[in-house]
C-alpha atoms as a PDB file:
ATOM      1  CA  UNK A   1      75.048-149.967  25.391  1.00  0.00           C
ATOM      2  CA  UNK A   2      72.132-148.049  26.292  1.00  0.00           C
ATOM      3  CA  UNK A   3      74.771-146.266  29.313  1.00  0.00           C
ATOM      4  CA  UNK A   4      76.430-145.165  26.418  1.00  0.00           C
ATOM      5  CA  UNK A   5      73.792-144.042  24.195  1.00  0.00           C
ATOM      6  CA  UNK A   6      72.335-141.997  26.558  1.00  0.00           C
ATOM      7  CA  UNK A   7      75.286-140.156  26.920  1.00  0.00           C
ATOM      8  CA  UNK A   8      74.958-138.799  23.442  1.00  0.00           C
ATOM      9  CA  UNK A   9      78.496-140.677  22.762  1.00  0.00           C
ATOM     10  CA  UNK A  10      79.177-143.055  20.082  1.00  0.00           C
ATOM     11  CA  UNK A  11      78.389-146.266  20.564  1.00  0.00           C
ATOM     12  CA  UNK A  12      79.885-149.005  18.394  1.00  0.00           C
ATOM     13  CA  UNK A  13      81.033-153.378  19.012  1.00  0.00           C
ATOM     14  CA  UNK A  14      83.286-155.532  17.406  1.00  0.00           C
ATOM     15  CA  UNK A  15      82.314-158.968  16.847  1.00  0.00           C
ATOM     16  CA  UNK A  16      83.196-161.774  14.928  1.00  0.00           C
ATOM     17  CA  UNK A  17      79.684-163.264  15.768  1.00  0.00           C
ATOM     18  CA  UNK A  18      77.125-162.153  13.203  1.00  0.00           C
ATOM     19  CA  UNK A  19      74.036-163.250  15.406  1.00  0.00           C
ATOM     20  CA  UNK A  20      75.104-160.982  18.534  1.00  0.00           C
ATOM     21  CA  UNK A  21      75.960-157.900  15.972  1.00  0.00           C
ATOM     22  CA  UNK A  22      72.754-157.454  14.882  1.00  0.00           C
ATOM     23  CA  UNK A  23      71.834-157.791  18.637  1.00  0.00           C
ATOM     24  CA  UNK A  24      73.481-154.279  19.158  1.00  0.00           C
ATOM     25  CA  UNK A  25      71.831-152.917  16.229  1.00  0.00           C
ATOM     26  CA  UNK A  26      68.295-151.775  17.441  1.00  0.00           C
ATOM     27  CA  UNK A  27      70.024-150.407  21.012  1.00  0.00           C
ATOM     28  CA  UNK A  28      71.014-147.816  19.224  1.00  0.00           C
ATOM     29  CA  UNK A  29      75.151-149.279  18.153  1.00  0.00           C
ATOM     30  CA  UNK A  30      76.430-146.189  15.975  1.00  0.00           C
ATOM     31  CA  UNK A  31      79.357-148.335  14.691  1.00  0.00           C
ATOM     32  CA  UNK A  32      78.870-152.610  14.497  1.00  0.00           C
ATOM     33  CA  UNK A  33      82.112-154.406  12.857  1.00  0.00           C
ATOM     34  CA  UNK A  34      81.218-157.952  12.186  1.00  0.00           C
ATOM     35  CA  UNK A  35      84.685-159.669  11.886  1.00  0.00           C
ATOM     36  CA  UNK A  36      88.489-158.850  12.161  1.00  0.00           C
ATOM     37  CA  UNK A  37      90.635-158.171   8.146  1.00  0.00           C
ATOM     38  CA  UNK A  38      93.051-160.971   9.900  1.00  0.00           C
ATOM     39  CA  UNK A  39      90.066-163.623  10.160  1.00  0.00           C
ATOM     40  CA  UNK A  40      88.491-162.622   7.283  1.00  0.00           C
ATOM     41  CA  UNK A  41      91.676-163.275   4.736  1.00  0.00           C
ATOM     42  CA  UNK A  42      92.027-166.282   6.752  1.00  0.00           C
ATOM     43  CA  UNK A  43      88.926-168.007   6.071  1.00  0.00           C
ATOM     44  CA  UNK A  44      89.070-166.889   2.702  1.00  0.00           C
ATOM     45  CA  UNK A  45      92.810-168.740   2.248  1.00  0.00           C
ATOM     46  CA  UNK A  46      91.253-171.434   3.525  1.00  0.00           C
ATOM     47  CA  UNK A  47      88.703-171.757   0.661  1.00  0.00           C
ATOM     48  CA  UNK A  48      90.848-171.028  -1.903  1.00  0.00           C
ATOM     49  CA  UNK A  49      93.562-173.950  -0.226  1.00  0.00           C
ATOM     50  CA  UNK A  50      90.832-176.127  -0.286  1.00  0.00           C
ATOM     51  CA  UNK A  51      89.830-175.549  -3.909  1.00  0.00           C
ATOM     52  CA  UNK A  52      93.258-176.510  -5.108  1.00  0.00           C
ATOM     53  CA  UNK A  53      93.135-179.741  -2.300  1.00  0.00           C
ATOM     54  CA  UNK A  54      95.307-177.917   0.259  1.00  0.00           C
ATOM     55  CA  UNK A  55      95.233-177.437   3.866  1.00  0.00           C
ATOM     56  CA  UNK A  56      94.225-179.059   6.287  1.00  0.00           C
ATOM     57  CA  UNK A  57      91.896-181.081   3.885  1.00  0.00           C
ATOM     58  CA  UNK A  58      94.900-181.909   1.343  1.00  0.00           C
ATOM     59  CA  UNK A  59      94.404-185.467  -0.442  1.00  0.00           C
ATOM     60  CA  UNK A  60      97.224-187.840   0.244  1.00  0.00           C
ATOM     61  CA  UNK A  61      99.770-187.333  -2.858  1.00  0.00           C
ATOM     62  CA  UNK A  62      98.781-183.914  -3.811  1.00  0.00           C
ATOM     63  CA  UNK A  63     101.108-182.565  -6.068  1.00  0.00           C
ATOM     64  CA  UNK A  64     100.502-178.835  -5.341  1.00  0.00           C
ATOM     65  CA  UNK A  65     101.937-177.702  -2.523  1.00  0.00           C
ATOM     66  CA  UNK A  66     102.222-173.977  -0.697  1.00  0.00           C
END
C-alpha cells in the first residue's frame, strides 16, 4: 500500500472483511470497498428467507415455500 501511495497513484482494496478495511484506511487507501453487490443481496435473502421460516433454517411443515 504504501509502494503505491508513494507513487502518487490511487490506491484502493476490496474486502469483504470489515476489520482489515479499515486496516487500509490510515495507509493512505484512496478507494476501500467493504463487500461484493453478489454477497451483499445474498445475506440479505437470507434474512428475509429466514423471516418467513425459509432456508436453510425452514421449520419442518412450512407451508411457504420459494
Amino acid at each position: 500500500m504504501a509502494a503505491i501511495v508513494a507513487s502518487a497513484k490511487g490506491a484502493g482494496i476490496l474486502t469483504g472483511d470489515a476489520a482489515r478495511a479499515g486496516r487500509y484506511i490510515e495507509p493512505g487507501a484512496a478507494c476501500v470497498t467493504v463487500g461484493v453487490d453478489v454477497s451483499l443481496l445474498a445475506q440479505g435473502m437470507r434474512r428475509v428467507a429466514a423471516d418467513f421460516g425459509l432456508g436453510a433454517n425452514a421449520r419442518p411443515g412450512n407451508r411457504f415455500s420459494y
